[in-house]
Protein backbone atom coordinates (compact mmCIF):
# COMPACT_ATOMS: atom_id res chain seq x y z
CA UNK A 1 6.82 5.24 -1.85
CA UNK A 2 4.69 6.64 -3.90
CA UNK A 3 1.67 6.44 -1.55
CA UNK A 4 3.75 8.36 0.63
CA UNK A 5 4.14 11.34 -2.27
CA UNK A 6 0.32 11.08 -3.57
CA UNK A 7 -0.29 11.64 0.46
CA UNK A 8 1.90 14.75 0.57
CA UNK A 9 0.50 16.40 -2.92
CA UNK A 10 -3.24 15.60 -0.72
CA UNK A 11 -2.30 17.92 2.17
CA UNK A 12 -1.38 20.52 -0.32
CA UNK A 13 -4.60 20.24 -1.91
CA UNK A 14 -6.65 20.29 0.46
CA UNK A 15 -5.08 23.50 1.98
CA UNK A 16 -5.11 25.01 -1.12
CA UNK A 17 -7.51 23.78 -3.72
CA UNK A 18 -10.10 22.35 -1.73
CA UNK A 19 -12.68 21.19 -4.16
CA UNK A 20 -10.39 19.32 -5.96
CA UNK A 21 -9.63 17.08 -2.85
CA UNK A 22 -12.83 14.84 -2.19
CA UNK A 23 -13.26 14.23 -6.31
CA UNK A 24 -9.48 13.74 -7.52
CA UNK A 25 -7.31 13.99 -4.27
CA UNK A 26 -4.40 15.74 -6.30
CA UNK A 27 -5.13 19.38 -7.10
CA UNK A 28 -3.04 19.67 -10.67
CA UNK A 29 -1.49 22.39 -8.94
CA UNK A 30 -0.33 20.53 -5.85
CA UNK A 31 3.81 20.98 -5.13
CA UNK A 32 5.74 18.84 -3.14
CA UNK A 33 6.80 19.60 0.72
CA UNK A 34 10.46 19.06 1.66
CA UNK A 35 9.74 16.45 3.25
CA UNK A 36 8.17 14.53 0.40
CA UNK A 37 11.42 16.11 -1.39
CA UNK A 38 13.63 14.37 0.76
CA UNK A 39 11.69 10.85 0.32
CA UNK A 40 12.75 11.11 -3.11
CA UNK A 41 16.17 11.97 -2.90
CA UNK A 42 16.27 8.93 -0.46
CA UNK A 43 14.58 6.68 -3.18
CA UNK A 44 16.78 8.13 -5.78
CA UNK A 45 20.19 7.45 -3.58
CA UNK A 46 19.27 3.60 -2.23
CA UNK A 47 17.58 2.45 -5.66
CA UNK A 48 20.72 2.84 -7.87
CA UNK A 49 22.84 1.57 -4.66
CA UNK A 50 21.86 -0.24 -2.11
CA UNK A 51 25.42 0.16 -0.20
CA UNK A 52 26.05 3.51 -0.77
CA UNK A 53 28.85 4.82 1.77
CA UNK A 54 26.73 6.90 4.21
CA UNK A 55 29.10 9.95 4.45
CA UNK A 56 28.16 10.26 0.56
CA UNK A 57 24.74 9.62 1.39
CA UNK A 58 24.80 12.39 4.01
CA UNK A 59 25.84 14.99 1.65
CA UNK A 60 22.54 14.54 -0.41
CA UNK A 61 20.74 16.19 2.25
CA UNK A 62 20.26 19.75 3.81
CA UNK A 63 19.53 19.39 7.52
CA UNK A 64 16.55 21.98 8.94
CA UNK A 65 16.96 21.37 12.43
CA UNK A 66 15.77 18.78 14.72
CA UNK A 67 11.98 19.39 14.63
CA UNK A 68 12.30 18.52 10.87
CA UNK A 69 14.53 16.00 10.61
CA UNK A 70 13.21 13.42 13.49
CA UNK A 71 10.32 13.10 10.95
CA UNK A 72 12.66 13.02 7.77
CA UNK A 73 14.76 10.10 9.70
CA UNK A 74 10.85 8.31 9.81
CA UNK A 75 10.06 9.09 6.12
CA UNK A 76 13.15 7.58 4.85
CA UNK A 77 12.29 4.51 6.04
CA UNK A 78 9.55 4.11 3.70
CA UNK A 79 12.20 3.76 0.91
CA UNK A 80 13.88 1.70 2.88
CA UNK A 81 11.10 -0.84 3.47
CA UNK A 82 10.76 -0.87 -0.44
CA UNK A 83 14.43 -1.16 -1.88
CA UNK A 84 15.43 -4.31 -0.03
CA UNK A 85 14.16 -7.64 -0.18
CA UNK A 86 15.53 -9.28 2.53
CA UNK A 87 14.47 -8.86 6.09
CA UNK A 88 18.60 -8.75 7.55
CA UNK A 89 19.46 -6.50 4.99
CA UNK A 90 16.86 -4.12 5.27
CA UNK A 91 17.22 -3.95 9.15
CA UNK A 92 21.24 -3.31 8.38
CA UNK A 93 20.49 -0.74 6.07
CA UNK A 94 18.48 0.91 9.47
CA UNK A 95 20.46 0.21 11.97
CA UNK A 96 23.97 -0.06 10.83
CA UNK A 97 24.37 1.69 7.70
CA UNK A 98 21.70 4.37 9.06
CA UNK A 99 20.31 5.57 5.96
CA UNK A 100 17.36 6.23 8.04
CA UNK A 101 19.74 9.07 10.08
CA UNK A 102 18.35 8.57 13.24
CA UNK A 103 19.63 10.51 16.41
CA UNK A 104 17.50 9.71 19.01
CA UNK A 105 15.94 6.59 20.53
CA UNK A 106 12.44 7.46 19.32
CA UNK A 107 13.51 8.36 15.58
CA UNK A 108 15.02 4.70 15.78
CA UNK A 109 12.11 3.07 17.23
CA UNK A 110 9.29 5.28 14.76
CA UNK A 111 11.99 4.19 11.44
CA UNK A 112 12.27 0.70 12.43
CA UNK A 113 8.59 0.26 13.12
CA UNK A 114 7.77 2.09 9.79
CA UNK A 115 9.94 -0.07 7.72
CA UNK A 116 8.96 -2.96 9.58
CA UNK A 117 5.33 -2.81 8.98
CA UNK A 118 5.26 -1.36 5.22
CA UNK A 119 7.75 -4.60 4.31
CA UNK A 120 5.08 -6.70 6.09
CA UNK A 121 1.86 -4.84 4.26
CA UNK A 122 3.35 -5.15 1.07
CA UNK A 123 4.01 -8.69 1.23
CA UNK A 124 0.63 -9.92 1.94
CA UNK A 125 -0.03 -9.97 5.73
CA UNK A 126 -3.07 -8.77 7.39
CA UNK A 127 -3.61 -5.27 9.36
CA UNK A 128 -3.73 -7.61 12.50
CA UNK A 129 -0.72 -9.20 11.35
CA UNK A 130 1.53 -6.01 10.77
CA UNK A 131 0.86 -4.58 13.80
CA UNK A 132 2.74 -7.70 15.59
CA UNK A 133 5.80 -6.22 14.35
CA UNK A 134 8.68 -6.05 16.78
CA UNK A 135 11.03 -3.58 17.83
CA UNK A 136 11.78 -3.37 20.98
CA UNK A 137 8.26 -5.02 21.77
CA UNK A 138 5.19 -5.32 19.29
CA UNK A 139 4.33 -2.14 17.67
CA UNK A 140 0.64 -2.74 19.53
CA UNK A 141 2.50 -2.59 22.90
CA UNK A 142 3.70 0.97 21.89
CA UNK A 143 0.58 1.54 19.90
CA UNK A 144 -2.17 0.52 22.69
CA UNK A 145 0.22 2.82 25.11
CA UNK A 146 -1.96 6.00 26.35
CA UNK A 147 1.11 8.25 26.61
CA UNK A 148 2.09 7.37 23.20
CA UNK A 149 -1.27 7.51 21.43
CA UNK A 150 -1.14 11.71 22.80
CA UNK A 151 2.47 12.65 22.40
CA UNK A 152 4.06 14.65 20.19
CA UNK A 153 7.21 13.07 19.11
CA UNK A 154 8.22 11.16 16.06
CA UNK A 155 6.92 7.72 17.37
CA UNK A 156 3.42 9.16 18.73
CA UNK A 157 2.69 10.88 14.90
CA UNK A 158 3.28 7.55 13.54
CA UNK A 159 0.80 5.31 15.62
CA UNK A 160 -1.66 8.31 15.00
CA UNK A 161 -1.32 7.56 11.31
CA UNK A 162 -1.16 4.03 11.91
CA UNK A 163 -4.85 4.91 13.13
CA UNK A 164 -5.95 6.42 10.55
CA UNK A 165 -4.78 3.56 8.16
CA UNK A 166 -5.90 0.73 10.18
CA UNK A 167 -9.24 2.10 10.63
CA UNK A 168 -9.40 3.15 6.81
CA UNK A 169 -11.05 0.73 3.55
CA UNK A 170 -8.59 1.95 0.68
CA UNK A 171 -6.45 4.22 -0.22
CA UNK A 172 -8.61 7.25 -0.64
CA UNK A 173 -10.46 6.64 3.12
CA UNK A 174 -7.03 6.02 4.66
CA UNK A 175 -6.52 9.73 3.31
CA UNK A 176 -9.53 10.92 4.09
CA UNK A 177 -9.12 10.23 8.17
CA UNK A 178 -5.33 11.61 7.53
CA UNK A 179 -6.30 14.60 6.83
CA UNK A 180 -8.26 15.22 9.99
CA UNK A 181 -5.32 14.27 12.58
CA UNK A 182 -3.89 16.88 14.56
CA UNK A 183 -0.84 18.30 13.81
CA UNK A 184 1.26 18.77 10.43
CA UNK A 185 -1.20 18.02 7.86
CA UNK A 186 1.88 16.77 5.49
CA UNK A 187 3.09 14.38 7.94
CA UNK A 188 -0.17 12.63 8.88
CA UNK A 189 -0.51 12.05 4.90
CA UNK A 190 2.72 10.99 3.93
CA UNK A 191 3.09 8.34 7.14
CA UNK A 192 -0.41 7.12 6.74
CA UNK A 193 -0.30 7.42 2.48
CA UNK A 194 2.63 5.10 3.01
CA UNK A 195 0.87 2.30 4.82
CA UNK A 196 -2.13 2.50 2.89
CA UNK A 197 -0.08 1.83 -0.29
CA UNK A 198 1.70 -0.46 1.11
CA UNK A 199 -1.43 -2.59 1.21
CA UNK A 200 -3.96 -1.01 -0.95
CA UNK A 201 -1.58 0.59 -3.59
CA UNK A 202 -2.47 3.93 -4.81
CA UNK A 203 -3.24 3.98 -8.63
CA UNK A 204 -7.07 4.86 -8.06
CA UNK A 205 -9.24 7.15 -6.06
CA UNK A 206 -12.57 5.56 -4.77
CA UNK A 207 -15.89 7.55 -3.65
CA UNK A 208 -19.12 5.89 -2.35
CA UNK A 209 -21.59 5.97 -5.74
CA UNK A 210 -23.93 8.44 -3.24
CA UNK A 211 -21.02 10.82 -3.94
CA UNK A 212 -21.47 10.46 -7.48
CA UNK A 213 -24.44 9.96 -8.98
CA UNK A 214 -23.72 10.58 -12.20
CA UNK A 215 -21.31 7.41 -12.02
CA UNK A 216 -17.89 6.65 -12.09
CA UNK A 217 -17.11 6.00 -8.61
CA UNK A 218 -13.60 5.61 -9.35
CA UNK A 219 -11.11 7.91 -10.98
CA UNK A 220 -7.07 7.12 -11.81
CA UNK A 221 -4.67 9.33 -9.76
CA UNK A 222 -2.85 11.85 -11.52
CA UNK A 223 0.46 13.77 -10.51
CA UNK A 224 0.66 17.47 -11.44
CA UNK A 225 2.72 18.17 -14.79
CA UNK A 226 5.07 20.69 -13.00
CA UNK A 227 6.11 17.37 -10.95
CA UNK A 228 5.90 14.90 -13.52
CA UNK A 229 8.27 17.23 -15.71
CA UNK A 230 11.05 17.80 -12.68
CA UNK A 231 10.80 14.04 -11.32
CA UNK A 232 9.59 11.68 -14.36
CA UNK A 233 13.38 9.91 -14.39
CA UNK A 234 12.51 8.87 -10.36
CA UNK A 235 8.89 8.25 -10.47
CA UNK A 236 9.17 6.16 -13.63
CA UNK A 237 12.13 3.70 -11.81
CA UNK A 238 9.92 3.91 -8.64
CA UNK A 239 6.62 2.70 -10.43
CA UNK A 240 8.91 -0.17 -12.21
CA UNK A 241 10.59 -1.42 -9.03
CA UNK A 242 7.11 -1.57 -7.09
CA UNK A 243 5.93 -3.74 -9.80
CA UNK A 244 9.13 -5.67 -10.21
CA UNK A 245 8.55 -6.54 -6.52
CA UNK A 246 4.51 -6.62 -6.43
CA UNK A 247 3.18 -9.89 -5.31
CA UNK A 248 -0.28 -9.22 -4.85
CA UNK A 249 -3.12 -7.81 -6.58
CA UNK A 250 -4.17 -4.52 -4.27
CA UNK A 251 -7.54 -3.43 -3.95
CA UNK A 252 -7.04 0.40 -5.52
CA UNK A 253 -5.58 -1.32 -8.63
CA UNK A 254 -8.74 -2.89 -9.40
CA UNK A 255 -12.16 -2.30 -10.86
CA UNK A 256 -13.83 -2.46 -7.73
CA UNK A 257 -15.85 -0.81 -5.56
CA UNK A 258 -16.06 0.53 -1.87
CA UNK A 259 -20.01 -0.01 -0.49
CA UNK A 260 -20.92 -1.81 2.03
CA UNK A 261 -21.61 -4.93 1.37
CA UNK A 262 -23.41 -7.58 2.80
CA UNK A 263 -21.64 -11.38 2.60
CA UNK A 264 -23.88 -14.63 1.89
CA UNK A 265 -22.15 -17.61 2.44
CA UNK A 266 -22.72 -20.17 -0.29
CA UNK A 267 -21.89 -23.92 -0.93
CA UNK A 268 -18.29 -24.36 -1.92
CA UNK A 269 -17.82 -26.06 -5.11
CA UNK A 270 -13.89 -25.96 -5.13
CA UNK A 271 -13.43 -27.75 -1.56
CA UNK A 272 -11.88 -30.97 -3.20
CA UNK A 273 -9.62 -28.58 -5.36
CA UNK A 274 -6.06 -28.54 -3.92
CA UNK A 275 -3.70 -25.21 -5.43
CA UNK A 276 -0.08 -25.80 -4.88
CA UNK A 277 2.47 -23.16 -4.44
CA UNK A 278 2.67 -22.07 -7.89
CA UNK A 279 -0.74 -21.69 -8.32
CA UNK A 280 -1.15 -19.74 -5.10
CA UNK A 281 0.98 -17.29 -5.86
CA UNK A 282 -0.59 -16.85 -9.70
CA UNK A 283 -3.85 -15.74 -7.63
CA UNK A 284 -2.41 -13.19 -5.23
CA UNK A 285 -0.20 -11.72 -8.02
CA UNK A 286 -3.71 -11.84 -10.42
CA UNK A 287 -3.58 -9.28 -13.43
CA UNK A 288 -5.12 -6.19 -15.33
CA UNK A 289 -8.66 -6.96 -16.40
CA UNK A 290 -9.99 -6.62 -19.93
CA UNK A 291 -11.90 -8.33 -22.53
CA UNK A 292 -9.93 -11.96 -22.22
CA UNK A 293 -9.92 -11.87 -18.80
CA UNK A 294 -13.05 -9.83 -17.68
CA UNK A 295 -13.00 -11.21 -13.73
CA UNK A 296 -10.21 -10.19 -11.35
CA UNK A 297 -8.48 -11.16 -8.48
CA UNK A 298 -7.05 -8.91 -5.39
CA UNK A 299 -6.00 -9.33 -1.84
CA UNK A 300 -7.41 -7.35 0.69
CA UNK A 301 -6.33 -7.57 4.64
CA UNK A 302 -6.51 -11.52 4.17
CA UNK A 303 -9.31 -12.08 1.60
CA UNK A 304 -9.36 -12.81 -1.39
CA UNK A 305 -11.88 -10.71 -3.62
CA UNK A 306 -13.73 -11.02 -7.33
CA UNK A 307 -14.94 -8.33 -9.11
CA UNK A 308 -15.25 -7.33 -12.71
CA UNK A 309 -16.06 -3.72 -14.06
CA UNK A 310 -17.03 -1.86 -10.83
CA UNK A 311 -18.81 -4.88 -8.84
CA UNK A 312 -17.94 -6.81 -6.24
CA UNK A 313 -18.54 -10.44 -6.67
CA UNK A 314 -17.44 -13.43 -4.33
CA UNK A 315 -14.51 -13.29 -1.71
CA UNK A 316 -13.10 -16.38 -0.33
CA UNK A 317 -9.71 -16.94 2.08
CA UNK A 318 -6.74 -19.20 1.07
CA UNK A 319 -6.11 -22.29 3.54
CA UNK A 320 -2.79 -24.16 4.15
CA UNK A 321 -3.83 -28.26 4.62
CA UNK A 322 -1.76 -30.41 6.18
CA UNK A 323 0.05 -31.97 3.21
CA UNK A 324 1.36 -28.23 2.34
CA UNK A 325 -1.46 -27.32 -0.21
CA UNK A 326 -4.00 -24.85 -0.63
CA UNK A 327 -7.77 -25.15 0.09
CA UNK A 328 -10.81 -22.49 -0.69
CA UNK A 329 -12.49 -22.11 1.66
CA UNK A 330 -15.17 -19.09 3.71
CA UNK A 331 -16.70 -18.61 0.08
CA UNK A 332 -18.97 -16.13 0.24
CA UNK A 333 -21.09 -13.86 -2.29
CA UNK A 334 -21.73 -10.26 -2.23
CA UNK A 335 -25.52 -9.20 -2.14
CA UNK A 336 -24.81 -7.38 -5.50
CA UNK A 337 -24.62 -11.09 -6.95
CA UNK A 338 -28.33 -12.78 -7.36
CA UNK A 339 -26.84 -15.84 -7.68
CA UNK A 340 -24.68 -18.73 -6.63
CA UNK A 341 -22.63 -19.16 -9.93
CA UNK A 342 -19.05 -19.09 -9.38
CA UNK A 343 -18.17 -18.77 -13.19
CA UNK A 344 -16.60 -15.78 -12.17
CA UNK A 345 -14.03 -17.85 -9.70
CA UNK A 346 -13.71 -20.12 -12.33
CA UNK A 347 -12.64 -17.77 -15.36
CA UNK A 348 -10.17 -15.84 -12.99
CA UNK A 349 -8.44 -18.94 -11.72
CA UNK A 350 -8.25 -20.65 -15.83
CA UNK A 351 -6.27 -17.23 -16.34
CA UNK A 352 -4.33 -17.18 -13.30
CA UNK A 353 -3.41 -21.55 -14.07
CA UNK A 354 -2.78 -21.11 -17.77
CA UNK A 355 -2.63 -17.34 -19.55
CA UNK A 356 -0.47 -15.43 -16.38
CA UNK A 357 2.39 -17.97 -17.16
CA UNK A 358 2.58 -17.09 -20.50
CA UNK A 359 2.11 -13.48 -19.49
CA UNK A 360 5.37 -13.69 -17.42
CA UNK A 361 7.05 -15.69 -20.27
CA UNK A 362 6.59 -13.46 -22.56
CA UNK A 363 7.70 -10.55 -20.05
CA UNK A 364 10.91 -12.48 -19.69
CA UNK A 365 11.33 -13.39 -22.65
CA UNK A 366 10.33 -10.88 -25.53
């Protein structure tokens, strides 16, 4: 959701403070588009009541006509793929409770595919993965489609920004092609600032260190005071339901980095480790990094990645065995790393086994 917002404030920027884009993305004098205005009121609505009648509902909107609103019926999907947890309900709140408000066959198709994939991203799966989503057919069926790669209605703008997301490396790149699409610059943002959150997240902005020399290749994102001050109450629940739900460690969360790197694959000295369930899901989830825990864990698009302070480590993939466990395996090291230690590995996974639990305890509990 609030990839989808950060992606609207972008277009605004880059319209109309332009050297603020490439170096902070949010010009601290960006305003919001009605259609990111309208994503909030949908957030607002669902998040305090997940059943609310829909002719209430209905009133919370002004209607602009149908150019407009077969885009708004897309974007409120992206709440939608956020405020439920279950598959069935989430697909009722769509299709029979039509908070989306849908009136054509392509709105349907674009809302259900955009709610579809986003609930997918965020809970762990791979681009490749997401993509399979079905509808009617896959979404790659519709997305691989000539005819609907060049039109102009609501489901051709969404595989467009699909595009740009699918083709992107974070958060900021998936922005970065965004902005370049044809067509309503706000759109292309908020769609594609949706996915990319929806995997990446969207706390941080990363540049290649070529675009910065003088360092600091990675700055936090910041929302203009004028909408902090008018939306705090909303942004605030949204940023403590997205974590209440996280469970995975995104790659613009962490201290990483976004070069191209070059993988060397090394000898695996966890392949007789086995990580049950628990365990597993301690890694994806990971945590902050600081002094008692300097190397980090996150997920990215099926990997799982090490870094600590800016530097990209080791990576290695999660395998199911046959007696339900997990294996390490495809260990690999970045070039950035002279050497074969895994210390790194094994400081990350002592936190994840032993000082996350009491983390969460004392979440719970204090």
């Amino acid at each position: 959701m609030l990839g989808a917002i950060i992606g609207d404030l972008t277009a605004w920027t880059w319209e109309n403070d332009h050297e603020s884009f490439y170096p902070k993305l949010v010009s601290q004098e960006a305003k919001l588009s009605d259609y990111a205005h309208t994503l909030l009121v949908t957030c607002d609505a669902l998040i305090h009541d997940r059943d609310v009648p829909i002719s209430e509902y209905r009133r919370l909107f002004s209607f602009d006509g149908w150019e407009k609103e077969r885009i708004k019926s897309v974007i409120r999907a992206i709440a939608v793929a956020w405020l439920y947890e279950n598959e069935e309900e989430m697909r009722h709140a769509i299709k029979t409770y039509c908070y989306c408000l849908w009136n054509d066959k392509e709105e349907i198709y674009a809302a259900s595919f955009m709610a579809e994939i986003i609930y997918a991203l965020r809970h762990g799966t791979t681009k490749k993965e997401a993509g399979q989503v079905e509808f009617g057919g896959t979404f790659y069926s519709f997305a691989q489609n000539d005819n609907w790669q060049k039109g102009t209605g609501a489901l051709s703008i969404l595989i467009r920004a699909w595009n740009a997301f699918y083709c992107a490396f974070d958060y900021t790149s998936a922005i970065h092609n965004a902005i370049k699409l044809p067509g309503n610059r706000q759109v292309n943002t908020i769609l594609t600032g949706a996915f990319a959150e929806a995997m990446y997240s969207c706390e941080m902005t990363f540049l290649k260190k070529k675009y910065r020399p003088e360092g600091n290749w990675y700055n936090h994102i910041v929302f203009p005071d004028s909408i902090i001050a008018k939306y705090s109450d909303i942004l605030n629940t949204i940023k403590q339901h997205k974590e209440n739900v996280r469970v995975f460690y995104p790659k613009n969360r962490a201290l990483t980095n976004v070069e191209l790197h070059n993988w060397i694959t090394i000898e695996n000295p966890f392949q007789n480790i086995r990580i049950n369930t628990e365990l597993r899901r301690r890694i994806l989830k990971a945590f902050d990094t600081g002094w008692e825990a300097r190397y980090g864990f996150y997920l990215d698009d099926g990997w799982i990645y090490v870094c600590r302070s800016g530097i990209l480590l080791h990576r290695f993939q999660l395998h199911q065995n046959k007696d339900g466990l997990w294996d390490i395996v495809h260990l690999q090291r970045s070039e950035a790393k002279q050497s074969n230690s895994t210390v790194d590995i094994t400081e990350a996974l002592y936190v994840c086994e032993h000082r996350c639990f009491f983390e969460e305890w004392r979440a719970e509990n204090i």
